[in-house]
PDB file of N, CA and C in Angstrom:
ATOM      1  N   UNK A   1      28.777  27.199 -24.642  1.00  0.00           N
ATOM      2  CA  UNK A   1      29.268  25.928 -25.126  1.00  0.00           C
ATOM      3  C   UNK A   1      28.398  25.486 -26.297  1.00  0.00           C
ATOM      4  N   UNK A   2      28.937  24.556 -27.309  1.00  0.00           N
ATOM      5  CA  UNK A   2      28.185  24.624 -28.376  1.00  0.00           C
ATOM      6  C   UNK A   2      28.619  22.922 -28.056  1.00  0.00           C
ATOM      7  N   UNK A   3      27.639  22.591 -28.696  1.00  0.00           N
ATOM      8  CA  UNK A   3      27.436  21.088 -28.599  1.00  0.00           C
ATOM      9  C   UNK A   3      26.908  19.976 -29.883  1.00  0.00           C
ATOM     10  N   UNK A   4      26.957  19.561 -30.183  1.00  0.00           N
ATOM     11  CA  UNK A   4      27.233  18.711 -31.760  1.00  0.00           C
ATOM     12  C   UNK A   4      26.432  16.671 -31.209  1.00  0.00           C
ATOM     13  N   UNK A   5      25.406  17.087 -31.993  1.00  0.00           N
ATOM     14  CA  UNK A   5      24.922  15.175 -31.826  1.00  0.00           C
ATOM     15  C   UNK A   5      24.783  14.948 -33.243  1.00  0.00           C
ATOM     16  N   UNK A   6      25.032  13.847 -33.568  1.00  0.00           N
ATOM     17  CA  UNK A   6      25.133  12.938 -34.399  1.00  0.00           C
ATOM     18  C   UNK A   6      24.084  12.527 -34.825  1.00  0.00           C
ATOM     19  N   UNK A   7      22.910  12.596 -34.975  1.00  0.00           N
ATOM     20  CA  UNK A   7      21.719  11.319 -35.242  1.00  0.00           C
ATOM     21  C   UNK A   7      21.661  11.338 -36.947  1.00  0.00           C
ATOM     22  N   UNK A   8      21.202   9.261 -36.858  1.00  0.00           N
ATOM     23  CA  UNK A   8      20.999   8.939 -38.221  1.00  0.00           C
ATOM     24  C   UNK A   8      20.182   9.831 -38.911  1.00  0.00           C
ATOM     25  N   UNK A   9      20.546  10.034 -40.216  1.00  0.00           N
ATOM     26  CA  UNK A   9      19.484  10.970 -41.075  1.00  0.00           C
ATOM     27  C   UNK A   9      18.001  10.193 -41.360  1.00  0.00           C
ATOM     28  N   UNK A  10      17.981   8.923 -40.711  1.00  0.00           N
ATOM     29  CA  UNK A  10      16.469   8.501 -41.128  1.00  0.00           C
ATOM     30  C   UNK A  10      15.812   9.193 -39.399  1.00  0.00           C
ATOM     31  N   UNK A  11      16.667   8.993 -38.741  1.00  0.00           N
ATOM     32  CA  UNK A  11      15.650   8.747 -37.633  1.00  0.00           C
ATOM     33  C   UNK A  11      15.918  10.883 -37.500  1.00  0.00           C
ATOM     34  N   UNK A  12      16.711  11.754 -38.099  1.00  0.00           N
ATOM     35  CA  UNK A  12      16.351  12.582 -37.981  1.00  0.00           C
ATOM     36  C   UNK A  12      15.320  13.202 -38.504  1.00  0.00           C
ATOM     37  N   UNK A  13      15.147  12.504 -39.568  1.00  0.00           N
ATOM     38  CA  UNK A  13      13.774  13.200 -40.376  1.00  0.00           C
ATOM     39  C   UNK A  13      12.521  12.705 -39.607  1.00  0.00           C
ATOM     40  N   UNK A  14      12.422  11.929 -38.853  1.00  0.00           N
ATOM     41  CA  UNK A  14      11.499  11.127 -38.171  1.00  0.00           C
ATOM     42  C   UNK A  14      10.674  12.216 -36.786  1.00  0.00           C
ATOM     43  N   UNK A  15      12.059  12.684 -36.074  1.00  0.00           N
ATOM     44  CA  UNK A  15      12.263  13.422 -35.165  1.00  0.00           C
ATOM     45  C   UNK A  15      12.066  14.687 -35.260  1.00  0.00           C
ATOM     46  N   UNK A  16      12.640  15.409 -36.658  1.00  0.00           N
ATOM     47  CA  UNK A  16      12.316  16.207 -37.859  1.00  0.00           C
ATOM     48  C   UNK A  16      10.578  16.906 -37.865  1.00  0.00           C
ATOM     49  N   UNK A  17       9.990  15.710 -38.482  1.00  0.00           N
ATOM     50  CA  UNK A  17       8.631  15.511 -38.171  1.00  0.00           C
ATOM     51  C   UNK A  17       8.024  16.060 -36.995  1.00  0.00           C
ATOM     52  N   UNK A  18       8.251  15.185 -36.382  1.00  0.00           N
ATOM     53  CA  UNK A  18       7.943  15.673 -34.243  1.00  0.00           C
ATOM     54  C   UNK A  18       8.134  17.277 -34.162  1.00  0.00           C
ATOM     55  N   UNK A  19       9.486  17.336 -34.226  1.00  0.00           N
ATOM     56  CA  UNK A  19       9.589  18.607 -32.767  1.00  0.00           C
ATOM     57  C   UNK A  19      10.539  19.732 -33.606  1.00  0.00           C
ATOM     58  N   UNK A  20       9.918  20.765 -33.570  1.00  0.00           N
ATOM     59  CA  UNK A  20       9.885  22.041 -34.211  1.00  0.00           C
ATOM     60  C   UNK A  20      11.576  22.109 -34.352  1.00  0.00           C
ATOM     61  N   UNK A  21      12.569  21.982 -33.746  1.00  0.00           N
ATOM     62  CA  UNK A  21      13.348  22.296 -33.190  1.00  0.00           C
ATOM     63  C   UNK A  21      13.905  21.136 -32.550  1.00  0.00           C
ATOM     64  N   UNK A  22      14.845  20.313 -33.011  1.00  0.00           N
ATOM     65  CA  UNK A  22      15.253  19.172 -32.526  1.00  0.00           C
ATOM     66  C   UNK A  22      16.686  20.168 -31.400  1.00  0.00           C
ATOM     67  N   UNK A  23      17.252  21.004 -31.989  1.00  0.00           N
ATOM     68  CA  UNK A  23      18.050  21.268 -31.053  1.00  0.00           C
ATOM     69  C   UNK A  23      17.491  21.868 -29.533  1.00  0.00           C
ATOM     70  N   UNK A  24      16.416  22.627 -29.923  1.00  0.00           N
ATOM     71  CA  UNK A  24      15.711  22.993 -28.367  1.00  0.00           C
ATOM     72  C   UNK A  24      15.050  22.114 -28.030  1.00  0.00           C
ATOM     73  N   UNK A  25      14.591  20.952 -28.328  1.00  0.00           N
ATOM     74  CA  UNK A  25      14.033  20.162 -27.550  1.00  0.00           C
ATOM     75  C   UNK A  25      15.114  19.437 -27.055  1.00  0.00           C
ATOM     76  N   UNK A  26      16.403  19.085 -27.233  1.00  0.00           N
ATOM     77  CA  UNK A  26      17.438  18.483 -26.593  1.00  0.00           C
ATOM     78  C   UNK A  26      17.667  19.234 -25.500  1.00  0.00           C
ATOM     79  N   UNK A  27      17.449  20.340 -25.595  1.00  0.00           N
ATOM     80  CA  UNK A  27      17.753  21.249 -24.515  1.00  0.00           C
ATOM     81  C   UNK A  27      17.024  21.113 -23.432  1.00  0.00           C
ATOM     82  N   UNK A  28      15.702  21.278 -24.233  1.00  0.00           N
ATOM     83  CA  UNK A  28      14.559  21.679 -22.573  1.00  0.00           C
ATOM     84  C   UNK A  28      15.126  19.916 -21.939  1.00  0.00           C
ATOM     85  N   UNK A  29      15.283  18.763 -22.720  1.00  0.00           N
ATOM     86  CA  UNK A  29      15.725  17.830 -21.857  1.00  0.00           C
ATOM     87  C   UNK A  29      16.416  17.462 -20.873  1.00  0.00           C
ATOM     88  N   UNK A  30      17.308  18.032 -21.554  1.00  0.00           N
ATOM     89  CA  UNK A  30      18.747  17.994 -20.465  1.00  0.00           C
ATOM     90  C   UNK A  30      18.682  19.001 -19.113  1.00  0.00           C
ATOM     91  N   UNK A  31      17.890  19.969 -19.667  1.00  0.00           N
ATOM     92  CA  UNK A  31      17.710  21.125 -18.740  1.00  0.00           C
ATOM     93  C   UNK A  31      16.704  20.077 -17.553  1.00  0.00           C
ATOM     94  N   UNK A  32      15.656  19.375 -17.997  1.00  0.00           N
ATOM     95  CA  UNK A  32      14.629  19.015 -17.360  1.00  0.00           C
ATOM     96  C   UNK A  32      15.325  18.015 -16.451  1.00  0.00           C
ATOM     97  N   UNK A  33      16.213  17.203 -17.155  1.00  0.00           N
ATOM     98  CA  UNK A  33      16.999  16.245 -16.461  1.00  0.00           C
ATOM     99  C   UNK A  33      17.865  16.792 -15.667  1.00  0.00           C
ATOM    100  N   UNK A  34      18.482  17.772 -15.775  1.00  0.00           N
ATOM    101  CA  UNK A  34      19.507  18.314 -14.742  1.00  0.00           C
ATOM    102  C   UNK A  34      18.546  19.274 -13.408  1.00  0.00           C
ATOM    103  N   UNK A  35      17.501  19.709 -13.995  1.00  0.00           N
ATOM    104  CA  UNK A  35      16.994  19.898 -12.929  1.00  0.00           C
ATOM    105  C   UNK A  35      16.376  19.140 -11.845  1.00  0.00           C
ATOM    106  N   UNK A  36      15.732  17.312 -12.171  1.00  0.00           N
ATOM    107  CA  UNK A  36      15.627  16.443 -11.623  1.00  0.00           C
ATOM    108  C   UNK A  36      16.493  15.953 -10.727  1.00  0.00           C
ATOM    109  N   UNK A  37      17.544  16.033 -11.091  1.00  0.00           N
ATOM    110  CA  UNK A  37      18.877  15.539 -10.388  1.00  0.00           C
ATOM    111  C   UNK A  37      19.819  16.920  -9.681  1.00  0.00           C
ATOM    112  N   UNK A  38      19.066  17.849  -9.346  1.00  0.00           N
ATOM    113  CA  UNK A  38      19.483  18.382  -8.647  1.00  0.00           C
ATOM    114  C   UNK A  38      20.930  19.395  -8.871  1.00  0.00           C
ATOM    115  N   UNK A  39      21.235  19.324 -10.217  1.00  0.00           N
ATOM    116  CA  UNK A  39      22.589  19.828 -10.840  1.00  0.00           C
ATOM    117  C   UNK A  39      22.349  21.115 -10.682  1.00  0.00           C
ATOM    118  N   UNK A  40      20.595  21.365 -10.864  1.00  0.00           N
ATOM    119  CA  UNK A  40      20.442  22.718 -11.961  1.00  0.00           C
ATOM    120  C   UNK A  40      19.296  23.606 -11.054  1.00  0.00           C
ATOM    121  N   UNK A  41      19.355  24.851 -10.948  1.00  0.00           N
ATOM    122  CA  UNK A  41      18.508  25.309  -9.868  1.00  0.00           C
ATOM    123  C   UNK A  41      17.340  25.956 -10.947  1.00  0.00           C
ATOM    124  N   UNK A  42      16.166  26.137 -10.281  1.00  0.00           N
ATOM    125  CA  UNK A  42      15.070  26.456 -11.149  1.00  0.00           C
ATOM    126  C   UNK A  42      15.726  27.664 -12.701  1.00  0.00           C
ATOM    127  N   UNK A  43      16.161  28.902 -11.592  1.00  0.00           N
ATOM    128  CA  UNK A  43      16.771  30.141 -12.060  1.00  0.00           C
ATOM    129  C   UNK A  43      18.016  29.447 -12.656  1.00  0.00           C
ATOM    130  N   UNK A  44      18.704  28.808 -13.072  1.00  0.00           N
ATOM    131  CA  UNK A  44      19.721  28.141 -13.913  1.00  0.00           C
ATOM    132  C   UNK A  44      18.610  27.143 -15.224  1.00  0.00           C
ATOM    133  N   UNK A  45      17.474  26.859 -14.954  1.00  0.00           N
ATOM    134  CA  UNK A  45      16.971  25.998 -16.329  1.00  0.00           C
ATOM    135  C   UNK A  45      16.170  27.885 -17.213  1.00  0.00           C
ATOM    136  N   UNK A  46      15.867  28.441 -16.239  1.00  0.00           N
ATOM    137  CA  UNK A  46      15.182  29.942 -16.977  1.00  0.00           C
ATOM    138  C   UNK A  46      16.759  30.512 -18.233  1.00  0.00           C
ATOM    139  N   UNK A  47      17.794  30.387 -17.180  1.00  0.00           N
ATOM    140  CA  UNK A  47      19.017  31.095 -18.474  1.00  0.00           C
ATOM    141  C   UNK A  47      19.231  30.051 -19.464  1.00  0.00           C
ATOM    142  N   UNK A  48      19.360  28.932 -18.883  1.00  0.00           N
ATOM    143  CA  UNK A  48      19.670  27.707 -19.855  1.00  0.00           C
ATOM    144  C   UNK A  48      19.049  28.264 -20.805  1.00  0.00           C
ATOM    145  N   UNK A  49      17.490  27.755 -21.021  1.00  0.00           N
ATOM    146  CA  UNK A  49      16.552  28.066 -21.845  1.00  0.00           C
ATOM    147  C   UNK A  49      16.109  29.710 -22.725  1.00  0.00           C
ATOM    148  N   UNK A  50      17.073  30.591 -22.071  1.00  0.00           N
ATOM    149  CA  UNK A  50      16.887  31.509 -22.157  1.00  0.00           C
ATOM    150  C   UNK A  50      15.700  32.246 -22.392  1.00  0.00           C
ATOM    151  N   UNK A  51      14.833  32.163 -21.089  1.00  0.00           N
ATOM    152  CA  UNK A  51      13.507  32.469 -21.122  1.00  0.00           C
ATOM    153  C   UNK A  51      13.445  33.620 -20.080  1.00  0.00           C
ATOM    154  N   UNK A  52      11.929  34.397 -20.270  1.00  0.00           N
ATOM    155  CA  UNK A  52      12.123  35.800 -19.728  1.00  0.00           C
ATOM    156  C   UNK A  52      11.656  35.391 -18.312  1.00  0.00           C
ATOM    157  N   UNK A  53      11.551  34.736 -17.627  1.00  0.00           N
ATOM    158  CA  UNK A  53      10.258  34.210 -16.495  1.00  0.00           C
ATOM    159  C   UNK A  53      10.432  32.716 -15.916  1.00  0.00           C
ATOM    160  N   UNK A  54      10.553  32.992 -14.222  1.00  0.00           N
ATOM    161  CA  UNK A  54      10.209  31.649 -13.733  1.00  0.00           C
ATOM    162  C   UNK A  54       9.347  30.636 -14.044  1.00  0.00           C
ATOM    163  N   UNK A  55       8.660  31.280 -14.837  1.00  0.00           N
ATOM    164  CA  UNK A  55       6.984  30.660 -14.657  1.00  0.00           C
ATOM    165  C   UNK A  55       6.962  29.906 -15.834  1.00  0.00           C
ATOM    166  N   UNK A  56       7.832  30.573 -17.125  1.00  0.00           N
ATOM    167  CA  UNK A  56       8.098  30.210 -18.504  1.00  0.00           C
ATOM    168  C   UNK A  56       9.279  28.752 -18.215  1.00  0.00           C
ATOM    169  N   UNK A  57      10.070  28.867 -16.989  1.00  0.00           N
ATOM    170  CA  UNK A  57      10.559  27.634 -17.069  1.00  0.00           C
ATOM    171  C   UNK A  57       9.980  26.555 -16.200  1.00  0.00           C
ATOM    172  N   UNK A  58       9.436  27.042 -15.294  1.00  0.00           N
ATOM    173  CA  UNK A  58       8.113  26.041 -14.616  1.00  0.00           C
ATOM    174  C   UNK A  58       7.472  25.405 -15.879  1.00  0.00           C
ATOM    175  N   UNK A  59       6.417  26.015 -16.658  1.00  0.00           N
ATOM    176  CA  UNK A  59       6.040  25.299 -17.733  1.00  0.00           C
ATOM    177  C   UNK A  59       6.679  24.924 -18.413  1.00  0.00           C
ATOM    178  N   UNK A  60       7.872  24.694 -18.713  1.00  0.00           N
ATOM    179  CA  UNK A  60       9.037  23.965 -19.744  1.00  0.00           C
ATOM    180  C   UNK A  60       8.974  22.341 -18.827  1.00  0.00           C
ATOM    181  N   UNK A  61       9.231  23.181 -17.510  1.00  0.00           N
ATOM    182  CA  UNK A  61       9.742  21.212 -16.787  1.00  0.00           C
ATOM    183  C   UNK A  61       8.543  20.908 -16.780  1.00  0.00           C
ATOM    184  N   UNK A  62       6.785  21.748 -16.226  1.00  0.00           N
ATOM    185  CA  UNK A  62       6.130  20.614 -16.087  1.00  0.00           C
ATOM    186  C   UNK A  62       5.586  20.004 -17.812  1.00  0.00           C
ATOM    187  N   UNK A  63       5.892  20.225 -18.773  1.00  0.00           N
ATOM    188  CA  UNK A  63       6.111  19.716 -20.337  1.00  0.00           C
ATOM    189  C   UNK A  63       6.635  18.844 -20.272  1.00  0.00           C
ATOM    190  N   UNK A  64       7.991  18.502 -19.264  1.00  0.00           N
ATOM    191  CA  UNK A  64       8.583  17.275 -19.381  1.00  0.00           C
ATOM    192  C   UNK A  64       8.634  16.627 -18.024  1.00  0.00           C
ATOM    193  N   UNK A  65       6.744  16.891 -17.315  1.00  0.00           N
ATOM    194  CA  UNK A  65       6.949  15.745 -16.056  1.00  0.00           C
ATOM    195  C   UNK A  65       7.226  15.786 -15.264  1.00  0.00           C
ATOM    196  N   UNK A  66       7.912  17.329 -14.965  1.00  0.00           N
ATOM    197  CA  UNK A  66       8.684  17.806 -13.755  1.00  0.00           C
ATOM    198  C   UNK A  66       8.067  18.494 -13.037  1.00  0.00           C
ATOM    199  N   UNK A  67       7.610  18.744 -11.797  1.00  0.00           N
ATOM    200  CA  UNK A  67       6.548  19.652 -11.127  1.00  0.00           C
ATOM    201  C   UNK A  67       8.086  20.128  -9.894  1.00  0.00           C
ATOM    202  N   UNK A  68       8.613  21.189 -10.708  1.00  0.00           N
ATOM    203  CA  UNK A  68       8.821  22.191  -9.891  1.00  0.00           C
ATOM    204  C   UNK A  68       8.747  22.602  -8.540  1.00  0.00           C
ATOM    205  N   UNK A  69       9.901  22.153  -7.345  1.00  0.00           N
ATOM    206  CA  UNK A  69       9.608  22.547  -6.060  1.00  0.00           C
ATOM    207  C   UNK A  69       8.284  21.574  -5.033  1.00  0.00           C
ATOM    208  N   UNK A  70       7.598  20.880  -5.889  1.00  0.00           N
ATOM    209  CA  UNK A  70       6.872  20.168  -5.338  1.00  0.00           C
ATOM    210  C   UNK A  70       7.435  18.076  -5.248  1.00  0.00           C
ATOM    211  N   UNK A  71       7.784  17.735  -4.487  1.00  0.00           N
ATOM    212  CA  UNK A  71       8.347  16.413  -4.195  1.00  0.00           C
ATOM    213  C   UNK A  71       6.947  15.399  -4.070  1.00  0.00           C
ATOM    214  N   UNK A  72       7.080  13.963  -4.033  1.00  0.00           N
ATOM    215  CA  UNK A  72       6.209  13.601  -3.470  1.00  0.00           C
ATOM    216  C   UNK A  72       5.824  13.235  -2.597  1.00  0.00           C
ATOM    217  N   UNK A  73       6.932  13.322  -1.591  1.00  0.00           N
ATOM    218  CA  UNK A  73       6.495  13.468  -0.419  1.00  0.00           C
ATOM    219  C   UNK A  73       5.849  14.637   0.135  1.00  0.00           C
ATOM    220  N   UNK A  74       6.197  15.931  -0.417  1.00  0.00           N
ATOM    221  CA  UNK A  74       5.888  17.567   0.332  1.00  0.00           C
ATOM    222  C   UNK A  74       4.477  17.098  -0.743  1.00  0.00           C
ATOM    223  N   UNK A  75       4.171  16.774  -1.224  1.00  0.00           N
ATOM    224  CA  UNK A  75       2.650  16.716  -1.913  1.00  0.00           C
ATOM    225  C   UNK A  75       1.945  15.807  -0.909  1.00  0.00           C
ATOM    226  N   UNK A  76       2.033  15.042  -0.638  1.00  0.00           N
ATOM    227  CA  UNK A  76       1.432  13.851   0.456  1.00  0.00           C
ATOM    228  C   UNK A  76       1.279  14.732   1.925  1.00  0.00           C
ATOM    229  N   UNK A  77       2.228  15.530   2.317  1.00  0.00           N
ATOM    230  CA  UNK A  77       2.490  15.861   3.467  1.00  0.00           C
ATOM    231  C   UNK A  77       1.343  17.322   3.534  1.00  0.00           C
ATOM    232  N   UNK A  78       1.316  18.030   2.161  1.00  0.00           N
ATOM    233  CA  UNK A  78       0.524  19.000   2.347  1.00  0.00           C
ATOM    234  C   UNK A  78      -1.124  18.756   2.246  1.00  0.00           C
ATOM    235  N   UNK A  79      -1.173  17.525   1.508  1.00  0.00           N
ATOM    236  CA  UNK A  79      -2.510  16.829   1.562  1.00  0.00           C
ATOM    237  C   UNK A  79      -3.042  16.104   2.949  1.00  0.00           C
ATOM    238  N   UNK A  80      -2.024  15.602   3.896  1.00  0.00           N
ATOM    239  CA  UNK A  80      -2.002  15.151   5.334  1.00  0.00           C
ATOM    240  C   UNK A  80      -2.689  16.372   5.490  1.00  0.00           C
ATOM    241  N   UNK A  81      -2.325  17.279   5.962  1.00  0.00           N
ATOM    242  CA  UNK A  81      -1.657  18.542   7.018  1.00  0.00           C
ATOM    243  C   UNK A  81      -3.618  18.989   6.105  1.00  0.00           C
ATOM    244  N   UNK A  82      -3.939  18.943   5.023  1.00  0.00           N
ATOM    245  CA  UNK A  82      -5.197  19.763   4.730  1.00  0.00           C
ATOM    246  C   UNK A  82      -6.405  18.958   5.078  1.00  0.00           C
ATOM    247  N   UNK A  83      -5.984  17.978   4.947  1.00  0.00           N
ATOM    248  CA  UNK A  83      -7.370  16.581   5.393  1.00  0.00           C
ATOM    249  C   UNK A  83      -7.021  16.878   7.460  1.00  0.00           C
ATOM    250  N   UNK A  84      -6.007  16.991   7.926  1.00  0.00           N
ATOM    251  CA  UNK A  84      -6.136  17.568   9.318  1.00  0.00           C
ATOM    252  C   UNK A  84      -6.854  18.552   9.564  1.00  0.00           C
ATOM    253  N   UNK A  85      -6.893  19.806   8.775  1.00  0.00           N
ATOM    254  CA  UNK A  85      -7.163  20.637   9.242  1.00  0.00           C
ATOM    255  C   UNK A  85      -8.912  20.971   8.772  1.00  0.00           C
ATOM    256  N   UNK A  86      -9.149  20.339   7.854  1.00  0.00           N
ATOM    257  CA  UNK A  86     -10.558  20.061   6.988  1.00  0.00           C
ATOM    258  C   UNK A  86     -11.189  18.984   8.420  1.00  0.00           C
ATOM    259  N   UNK A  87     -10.522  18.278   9.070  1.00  0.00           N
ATOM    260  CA  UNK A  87     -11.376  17.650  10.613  1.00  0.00           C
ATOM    261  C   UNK A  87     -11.098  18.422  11.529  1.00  0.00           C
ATOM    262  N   UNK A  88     -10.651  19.338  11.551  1.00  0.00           N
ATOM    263  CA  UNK A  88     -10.734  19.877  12.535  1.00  0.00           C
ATOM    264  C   UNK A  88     -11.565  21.419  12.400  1.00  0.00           C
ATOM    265  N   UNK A  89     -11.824  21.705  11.614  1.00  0.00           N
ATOM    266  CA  UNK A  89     -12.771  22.600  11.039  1.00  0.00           C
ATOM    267  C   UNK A  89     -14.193  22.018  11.308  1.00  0.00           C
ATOM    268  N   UNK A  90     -14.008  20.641  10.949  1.00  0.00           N
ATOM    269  CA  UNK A  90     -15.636  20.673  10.561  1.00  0.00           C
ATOM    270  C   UNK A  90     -16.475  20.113  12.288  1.00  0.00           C
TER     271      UNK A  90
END
């Protein structure tokens, strides 16, 4: 699918400036956003992006904030579960 945005020519040159690649950075967005919301499975933002590696799209989302497979609750819960087991060790 080919896709077409519009932006003013001031604020493209602006944007221009910024980011190497205004069309791939729209991308890794949407990709980042659809993977937030659950549209898009890890292995669906790797083809999106057409990258060789899980790991290459892991570092794309966490670029835009996204930590990959980790929630904040399963982060809280694995920090519980290690402070348990760190008292009961010691």
């Amino acid at each position: 699918m080919t896709l077409t945005v519009n932006i003013p020519n001031d604020l493209a040159a602006a944007l221009g400036a910024e980011f190497q690649s205004l069309g791939h950075a729209a991308l890794e967005a949407l990709a980042a956003d659809a993977y937030v919301k659950e549209v898009l499975s890890l292995e669906q933002v790797r083809r999106m992006l057409e990258l060789e590696s899980r790991w290459e799209a892991e570092a794309v989302l966490k670029q835009h904030g996204v930590w990959p497979g980790h929630s904040a609750e399963e982060i809280l819960k694995d920090a519980r579960a290690s402070f348990e087991f760190r008292k009961a060790v010691s």
